[in-house]
Each structure stands twice: as structure tokens, then as C-alpha cells.
PDB file of N, CA and C in Angstrom:
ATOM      1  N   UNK A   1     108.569 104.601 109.209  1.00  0.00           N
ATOM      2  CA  UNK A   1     107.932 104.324 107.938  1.00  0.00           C
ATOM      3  C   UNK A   1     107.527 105.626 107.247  1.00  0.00           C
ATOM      4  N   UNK A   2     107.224 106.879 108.122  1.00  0.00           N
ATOM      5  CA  UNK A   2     106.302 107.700 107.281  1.00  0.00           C
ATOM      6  C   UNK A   2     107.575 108.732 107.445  1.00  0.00           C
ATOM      7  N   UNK A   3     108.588 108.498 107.193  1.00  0.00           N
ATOM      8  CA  UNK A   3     110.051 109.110 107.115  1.00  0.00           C
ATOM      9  C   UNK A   3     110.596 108.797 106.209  1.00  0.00           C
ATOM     10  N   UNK A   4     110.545 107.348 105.593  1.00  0.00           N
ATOM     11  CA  UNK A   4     110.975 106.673 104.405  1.00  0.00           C
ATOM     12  C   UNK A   4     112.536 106.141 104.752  1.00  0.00           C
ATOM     13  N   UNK A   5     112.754 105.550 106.109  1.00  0.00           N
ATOM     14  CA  UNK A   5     113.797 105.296 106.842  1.00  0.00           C
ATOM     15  C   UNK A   5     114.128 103.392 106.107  1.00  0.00           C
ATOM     16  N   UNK A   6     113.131 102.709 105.757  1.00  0.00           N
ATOM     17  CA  UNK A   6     113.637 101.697 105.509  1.00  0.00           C
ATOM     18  C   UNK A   6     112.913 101.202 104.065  1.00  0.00           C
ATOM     19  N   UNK A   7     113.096 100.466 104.097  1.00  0.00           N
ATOM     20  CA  UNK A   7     112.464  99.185 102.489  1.00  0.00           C
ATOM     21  C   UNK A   7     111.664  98.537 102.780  1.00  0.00           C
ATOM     22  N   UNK A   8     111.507  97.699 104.017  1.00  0.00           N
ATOM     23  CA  UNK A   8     110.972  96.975 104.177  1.00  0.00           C
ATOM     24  C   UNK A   8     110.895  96.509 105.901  1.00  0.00           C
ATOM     25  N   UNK A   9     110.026  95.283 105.904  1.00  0.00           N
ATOM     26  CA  UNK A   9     109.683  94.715 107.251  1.00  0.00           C
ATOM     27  C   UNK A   9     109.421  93.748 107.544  1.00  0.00           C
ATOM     28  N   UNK A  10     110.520  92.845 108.583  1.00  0.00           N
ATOM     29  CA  UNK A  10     110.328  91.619 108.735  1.00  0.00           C
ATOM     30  C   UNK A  10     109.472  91.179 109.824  1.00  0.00           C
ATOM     31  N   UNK A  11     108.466  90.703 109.635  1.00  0.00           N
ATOM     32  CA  UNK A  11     107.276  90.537 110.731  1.00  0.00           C
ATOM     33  C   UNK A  11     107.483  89.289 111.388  1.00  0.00           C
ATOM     34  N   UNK A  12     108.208  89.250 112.456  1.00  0.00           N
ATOM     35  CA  UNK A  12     107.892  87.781 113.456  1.00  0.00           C
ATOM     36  C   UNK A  12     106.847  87.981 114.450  1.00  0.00           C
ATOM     37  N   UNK A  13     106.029  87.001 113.918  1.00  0.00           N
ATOM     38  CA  UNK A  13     105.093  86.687 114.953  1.00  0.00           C
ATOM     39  C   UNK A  13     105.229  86.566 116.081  1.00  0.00           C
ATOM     40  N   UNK A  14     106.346  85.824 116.627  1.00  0.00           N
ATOM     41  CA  UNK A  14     106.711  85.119 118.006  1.00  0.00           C
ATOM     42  C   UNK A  14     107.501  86.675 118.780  1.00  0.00           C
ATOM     43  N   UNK A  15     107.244  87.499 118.076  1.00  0.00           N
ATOM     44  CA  UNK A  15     108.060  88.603 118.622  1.00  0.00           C
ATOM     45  C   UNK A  15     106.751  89.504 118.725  1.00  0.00           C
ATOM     46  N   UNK A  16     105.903  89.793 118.233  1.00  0.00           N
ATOM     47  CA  UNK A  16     104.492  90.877 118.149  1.00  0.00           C
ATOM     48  C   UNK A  16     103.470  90.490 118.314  1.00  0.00           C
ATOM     49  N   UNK A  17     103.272  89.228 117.825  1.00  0.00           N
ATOM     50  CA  UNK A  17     101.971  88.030 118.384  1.00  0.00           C
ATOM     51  C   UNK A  17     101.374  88.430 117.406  1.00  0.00           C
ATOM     52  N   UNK A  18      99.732  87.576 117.382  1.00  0.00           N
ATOM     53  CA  UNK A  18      99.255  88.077 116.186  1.00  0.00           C
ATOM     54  C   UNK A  18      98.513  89.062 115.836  1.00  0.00           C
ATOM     55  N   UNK A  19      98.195  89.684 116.194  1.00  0.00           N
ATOM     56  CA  UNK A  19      97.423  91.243 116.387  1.00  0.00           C
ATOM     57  C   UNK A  19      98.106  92.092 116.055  1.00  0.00           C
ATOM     58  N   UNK A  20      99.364  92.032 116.773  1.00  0.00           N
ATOM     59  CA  UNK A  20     100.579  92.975 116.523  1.00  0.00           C
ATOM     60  C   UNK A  20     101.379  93.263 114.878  1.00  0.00           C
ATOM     61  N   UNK A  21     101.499  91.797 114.276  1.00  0.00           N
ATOM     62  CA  UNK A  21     101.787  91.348 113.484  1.00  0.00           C
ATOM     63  C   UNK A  21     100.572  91.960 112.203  1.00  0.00           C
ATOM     64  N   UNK A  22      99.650  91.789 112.775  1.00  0.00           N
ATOM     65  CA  UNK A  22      98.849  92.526 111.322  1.00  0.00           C
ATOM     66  C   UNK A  22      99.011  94.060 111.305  1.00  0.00           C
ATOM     67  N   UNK A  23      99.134  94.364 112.702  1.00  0.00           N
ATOM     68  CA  UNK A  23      98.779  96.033 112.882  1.00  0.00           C
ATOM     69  C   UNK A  23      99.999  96.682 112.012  1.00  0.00           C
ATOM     70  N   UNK A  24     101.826  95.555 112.288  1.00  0.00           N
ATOM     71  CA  UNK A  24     102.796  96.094 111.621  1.00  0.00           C
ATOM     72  C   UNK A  24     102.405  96.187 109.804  1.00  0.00           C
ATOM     73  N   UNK A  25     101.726  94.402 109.744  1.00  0.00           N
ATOM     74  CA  UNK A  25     101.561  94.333 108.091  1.00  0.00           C
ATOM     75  C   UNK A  25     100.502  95.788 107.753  1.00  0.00           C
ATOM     76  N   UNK A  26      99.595  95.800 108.321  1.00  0.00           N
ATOM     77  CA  UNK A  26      98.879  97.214 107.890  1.00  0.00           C
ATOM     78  C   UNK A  26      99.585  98.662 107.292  1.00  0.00           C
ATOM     79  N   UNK A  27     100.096  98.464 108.217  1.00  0.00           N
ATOM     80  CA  UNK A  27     101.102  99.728 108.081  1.00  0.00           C
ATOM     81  C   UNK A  27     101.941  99.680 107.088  1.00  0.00           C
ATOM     82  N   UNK A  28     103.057  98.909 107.397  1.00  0.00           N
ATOM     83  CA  UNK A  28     103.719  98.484 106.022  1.00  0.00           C
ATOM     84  C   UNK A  28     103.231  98.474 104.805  1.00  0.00           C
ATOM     85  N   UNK A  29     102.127  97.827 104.490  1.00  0.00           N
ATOM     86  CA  UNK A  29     101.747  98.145 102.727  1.00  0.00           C
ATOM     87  C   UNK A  29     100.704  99.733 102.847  1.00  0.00           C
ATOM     88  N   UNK A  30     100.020 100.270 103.817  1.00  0.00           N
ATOM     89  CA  UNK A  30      99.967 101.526 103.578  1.00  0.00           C
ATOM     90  C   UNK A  30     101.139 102.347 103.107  1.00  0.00           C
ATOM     91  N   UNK A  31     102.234 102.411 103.423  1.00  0.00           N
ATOM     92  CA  UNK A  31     103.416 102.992 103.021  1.00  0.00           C
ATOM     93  C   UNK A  31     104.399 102.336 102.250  1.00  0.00           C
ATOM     94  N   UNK A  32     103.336 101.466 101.163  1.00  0.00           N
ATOM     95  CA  UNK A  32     104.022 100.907 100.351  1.00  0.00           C
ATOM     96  C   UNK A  32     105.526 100.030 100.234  1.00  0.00           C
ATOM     97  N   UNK A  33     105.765  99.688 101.458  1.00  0.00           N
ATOM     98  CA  UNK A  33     106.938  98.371 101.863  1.00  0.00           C
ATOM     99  C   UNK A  33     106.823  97.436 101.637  1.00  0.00           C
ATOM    100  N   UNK A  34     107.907  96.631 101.390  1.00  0.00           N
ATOM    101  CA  UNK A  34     107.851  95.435 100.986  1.00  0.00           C
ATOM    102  C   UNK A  34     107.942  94.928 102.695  1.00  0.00           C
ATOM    103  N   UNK A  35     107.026  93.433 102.569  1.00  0.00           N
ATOM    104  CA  UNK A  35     107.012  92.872 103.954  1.00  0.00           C
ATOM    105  C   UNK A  35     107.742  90.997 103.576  1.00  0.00           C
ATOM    106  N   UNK A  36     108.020  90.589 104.725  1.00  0.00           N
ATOM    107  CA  UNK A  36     108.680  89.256 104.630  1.00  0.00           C
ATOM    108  C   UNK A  36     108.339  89.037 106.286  1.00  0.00           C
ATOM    109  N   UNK A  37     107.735  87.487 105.901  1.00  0.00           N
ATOM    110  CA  UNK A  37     107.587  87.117 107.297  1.00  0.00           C
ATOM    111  C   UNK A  37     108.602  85.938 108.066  1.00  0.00           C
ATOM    112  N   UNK A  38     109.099  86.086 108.882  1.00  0.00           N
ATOM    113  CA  UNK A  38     110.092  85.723 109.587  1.00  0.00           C
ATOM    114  C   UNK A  38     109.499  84.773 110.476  1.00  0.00           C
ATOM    115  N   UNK A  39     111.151  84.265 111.408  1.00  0.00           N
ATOM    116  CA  UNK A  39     110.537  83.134 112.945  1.00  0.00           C
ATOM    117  C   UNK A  39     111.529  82.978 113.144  1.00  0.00           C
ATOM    118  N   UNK A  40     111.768  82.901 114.313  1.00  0.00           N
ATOM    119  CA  UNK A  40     112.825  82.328 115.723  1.00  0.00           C
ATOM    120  C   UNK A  40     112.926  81.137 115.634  1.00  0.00           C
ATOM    121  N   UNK A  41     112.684  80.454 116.720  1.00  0.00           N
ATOM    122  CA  UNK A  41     113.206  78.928 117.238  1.00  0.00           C
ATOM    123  C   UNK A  41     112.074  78.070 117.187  1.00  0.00           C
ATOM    124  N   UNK A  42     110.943  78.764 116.789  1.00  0.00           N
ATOM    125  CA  UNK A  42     109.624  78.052 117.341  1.00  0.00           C
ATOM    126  C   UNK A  42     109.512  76.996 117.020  1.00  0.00           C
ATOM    127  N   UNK A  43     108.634  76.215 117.610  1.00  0.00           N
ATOM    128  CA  UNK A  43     108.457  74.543 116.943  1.00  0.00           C
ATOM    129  C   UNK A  43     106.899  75.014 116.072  1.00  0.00           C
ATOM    130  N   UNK A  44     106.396  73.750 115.578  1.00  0.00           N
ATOM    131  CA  UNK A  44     105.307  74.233 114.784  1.00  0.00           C
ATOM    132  C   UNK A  44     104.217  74.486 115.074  1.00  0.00           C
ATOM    133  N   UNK A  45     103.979  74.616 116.481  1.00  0.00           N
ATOM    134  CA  UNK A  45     102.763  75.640 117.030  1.00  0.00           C
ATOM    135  C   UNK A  45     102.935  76.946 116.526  1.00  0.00           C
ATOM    136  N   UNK A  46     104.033  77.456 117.266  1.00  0.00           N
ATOM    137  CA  UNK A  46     104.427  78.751 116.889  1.00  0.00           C
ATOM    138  C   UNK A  46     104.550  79.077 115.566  1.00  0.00           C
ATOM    139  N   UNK A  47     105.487  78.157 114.339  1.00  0.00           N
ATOM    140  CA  UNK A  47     104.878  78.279 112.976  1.00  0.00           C
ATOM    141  C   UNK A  47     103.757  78.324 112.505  1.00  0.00           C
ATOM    142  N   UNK A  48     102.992  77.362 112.789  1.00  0.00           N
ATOM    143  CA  UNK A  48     101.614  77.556 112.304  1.00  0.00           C
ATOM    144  C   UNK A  48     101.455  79.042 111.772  1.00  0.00           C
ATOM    145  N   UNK A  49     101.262  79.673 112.742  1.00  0.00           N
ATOM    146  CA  UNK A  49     100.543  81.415 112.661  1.00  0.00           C
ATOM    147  C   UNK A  49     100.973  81.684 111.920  1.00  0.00           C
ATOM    148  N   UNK A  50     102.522  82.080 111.304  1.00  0.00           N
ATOM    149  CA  UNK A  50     103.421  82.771 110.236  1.00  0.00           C
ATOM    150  C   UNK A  50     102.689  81.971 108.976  1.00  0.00           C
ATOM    151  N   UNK A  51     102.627  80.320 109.168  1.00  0.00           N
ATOM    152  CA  UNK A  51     102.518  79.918 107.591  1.00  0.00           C
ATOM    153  C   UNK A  51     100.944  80.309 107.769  1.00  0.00           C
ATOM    154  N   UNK A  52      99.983  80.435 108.517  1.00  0.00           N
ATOM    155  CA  UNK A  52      98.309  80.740 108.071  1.00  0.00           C
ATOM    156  C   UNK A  52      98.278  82.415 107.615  1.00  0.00           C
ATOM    157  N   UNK A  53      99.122  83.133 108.658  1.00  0.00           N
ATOM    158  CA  UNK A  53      99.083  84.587 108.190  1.00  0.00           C
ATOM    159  C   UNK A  53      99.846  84.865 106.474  1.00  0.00           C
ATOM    160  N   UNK A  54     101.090  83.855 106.221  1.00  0.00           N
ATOM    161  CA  UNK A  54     101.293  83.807 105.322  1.00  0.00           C
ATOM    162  C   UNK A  54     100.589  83.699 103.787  1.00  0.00           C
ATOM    163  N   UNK A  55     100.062  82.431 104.292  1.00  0.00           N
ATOM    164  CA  UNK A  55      98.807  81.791 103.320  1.00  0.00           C
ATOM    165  C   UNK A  55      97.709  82.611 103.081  1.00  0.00           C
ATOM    166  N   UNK A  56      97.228  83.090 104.219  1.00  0.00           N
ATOM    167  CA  UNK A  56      96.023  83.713 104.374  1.00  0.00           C
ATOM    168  C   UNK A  56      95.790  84.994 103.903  1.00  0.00           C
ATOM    169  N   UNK A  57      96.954  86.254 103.878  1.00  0.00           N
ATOM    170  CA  UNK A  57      96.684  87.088 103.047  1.00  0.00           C
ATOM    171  C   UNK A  57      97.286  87.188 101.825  1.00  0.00           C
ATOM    172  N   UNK A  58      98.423  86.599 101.554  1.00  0.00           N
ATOM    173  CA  UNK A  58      99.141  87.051 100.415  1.00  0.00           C
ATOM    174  C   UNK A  58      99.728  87.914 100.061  1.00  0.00           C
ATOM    175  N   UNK A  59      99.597  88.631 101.590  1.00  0.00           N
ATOM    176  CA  UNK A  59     100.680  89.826 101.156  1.00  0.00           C
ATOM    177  C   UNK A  59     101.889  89.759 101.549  1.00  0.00           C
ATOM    178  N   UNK A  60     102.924  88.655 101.746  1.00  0.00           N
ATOM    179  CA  UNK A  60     104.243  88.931 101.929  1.00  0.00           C
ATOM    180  C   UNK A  60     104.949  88.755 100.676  1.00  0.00           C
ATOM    181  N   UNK A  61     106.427  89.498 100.506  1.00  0.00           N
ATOM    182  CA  UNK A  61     106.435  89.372  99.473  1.00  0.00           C
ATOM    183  C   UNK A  61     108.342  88.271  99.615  1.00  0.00           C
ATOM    184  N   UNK A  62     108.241  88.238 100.937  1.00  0.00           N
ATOM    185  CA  UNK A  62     109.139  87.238 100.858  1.00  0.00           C
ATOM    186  C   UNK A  62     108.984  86.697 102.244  1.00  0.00           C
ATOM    187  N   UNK A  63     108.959  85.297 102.272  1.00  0.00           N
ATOM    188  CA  UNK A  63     109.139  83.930 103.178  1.00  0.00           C
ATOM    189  C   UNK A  63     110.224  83.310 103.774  1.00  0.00           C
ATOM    190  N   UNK A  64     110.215  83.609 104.793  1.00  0.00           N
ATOM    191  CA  UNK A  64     111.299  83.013 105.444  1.00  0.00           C
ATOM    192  C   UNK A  64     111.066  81.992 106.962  1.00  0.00           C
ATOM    193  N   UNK A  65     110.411  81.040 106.934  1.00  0.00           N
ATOM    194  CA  UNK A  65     109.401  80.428 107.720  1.00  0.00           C
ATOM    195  C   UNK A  65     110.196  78.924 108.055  1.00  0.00           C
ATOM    196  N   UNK A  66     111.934  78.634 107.987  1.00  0.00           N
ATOM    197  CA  UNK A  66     112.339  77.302 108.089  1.00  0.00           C
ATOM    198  C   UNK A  66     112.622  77.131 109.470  1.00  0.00           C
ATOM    199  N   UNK A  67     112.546  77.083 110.773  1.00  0.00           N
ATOM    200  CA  UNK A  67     112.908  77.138 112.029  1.00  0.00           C
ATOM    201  C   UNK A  67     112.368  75.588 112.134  1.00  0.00           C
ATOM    202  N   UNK A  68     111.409  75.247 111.071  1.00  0.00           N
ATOM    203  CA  UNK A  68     111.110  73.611 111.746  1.00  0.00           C
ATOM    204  C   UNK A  68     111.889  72.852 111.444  1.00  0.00           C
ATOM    205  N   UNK A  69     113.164  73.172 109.958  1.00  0.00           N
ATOM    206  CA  UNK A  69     113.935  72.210 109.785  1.00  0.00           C
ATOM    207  C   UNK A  69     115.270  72.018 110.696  1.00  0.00           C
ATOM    208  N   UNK A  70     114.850  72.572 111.273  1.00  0.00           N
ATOM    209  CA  UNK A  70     116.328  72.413 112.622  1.00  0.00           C
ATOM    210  C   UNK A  70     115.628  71.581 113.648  1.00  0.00           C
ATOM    211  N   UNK A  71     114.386  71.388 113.993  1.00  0.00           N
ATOM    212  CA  UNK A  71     114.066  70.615 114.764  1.00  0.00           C
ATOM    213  C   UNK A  71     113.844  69.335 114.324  1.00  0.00           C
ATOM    214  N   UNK A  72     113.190  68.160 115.332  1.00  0.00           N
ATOM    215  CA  UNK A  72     112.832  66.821 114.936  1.00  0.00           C
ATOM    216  C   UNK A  72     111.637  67.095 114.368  1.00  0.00           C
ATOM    217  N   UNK A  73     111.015  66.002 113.605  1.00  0.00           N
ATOM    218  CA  UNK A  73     109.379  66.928 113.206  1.00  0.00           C
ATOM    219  C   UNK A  73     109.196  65.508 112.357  1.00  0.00           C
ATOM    220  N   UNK A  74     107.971  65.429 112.319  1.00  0.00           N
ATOM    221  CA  UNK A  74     107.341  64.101 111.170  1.00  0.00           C
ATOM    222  C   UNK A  74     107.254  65.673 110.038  1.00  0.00           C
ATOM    223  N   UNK A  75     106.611  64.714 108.974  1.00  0.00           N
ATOM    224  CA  UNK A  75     105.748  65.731 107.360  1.00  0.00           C
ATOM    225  C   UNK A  75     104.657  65.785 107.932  1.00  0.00           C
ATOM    226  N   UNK A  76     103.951  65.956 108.613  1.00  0.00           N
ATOM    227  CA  UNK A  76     103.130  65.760 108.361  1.00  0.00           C
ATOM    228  C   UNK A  76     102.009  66.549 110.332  1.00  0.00           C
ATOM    229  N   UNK A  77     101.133  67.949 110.491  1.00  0.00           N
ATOM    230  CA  UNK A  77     100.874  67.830 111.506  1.00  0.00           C
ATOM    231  C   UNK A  77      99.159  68.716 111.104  1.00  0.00           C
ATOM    232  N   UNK A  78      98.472  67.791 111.639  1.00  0.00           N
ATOM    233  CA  UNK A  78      96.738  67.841 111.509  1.00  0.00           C
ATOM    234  C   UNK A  78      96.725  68.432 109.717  1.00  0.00           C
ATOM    235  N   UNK A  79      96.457  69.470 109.488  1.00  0.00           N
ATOM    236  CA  UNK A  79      96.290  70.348 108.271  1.00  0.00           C
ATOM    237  C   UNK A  79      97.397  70.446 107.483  1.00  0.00           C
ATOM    238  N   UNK A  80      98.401  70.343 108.133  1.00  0.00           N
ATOM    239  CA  UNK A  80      99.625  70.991 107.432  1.00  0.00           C
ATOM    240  C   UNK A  80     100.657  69.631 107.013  1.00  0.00           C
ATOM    241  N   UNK A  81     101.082  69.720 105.667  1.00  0.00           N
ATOM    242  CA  UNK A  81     102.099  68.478 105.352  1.00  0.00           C
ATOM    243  C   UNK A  81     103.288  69.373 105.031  1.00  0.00           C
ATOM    244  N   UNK A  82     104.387  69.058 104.991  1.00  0.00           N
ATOM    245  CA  UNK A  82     105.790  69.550 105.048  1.00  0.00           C
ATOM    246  C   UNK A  82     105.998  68.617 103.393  1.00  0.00           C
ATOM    247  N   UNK A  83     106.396  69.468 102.790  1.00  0.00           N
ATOM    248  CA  UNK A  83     106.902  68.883 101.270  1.00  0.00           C
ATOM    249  C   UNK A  83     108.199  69.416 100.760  1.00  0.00           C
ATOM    250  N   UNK A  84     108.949  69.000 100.940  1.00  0.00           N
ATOM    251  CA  UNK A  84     110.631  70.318 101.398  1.00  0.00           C
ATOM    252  C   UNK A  84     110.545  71.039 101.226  1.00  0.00           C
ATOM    253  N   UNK A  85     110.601  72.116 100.930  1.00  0.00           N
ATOM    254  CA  UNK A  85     110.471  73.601 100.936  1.00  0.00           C
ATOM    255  C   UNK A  85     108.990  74.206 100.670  1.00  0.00           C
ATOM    256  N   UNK A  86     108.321  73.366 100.572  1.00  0.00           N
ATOM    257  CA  UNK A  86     106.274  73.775 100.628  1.00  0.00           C
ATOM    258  C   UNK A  86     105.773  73.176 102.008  1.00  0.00           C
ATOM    259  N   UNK A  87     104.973  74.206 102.228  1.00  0.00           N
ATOM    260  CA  UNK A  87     104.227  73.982 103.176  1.00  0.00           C
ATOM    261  C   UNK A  87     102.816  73.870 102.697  1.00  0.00           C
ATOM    262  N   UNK A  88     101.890  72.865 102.660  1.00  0.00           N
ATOM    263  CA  UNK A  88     100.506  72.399 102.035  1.00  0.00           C
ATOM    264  C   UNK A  88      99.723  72.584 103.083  1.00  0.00           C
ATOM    265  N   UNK A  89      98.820  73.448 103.094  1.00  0.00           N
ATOM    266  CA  UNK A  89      97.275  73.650 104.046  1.00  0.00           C
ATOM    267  C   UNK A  89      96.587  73.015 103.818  1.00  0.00           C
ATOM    268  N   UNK A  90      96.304  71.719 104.048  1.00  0.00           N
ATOM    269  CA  UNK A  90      94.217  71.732 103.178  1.00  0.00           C
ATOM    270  C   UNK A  90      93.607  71.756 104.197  1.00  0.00           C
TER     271      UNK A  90
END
């Protein structure tokens, strides 16, 4: 980053956990990168985190969070409703 080697940074959670995951986002907008948050295979435990870290700061500047539509899944789990391509917190 402090080389100016890339553009940007795709942050998977399921790969850095969540601690890790902020320490990368930190960094990244200190050195002015664009960030996008990513995911593997996870089911929606493992989503969860990406869409709250998502939600929660506002700093990504691109989303890439669909790994649940490959699985079975209701709309609908405690907080979170699935609206095709939105994900709703209340």
C-alpha cells in the first residue's frame, strides 16, 4: 500500500476475521484505496459480519456479498430480510 502497488482491496472476512478485516479497512482508506467487501462460500452466519461491517461503516465502496444466493435460504433470518439484491437490517 505505502508503495502504491495496487487500487484497491478486497476484504473477506471469512479469510481475516473481524479484527483483521478492520485493521486491513484502516489501512486502506489511510492510503486512500478504494475498498470492496467480499465472501467465499459462507452461509449466513458467516455473511452476517460482511453485511453489518458493510452497513455499519460505510466505507466500502463496492459490495460484493452474494454467496447466500447459491445456497438454500428462506428471506428472511432474525434482523436481516433478503429483498433480491438488498439486504434490510432493522
Amino acid at each position: 500500500m505505502e508503495e502504491n502497488l495496487c487500487d484497491g482491496v478486497n476484504i473477506k472476512i471469512a479469510k481475516s476475521g473481524i479484527l483483521g478485516s478492520q485493521k486491513i479497512l484502516a489501512m486502506a482508506k489511510k492510503h486512500s484505496l478504494r475498498v470492496m467487501i467480499g465472501c467465499m462460500a459462507e452461509t449466513i452466519v458467516g455473511l452476517s459480519a460482511g453485511i453489518h461491517m458493510a452497513a455499519g461503516t460505510g466505507a466500502f465502496d463496492y459490495i460484493d456479498l452474494d454467496s447466500i444466493y447459491f445456497l438454500h435460504h428462506k428471506k428472511r433470518y432474525g434482523t436481516l430480510t433478503i429483498d433480491g439484491p438488498r439486504f434490510i437490517i432493522s
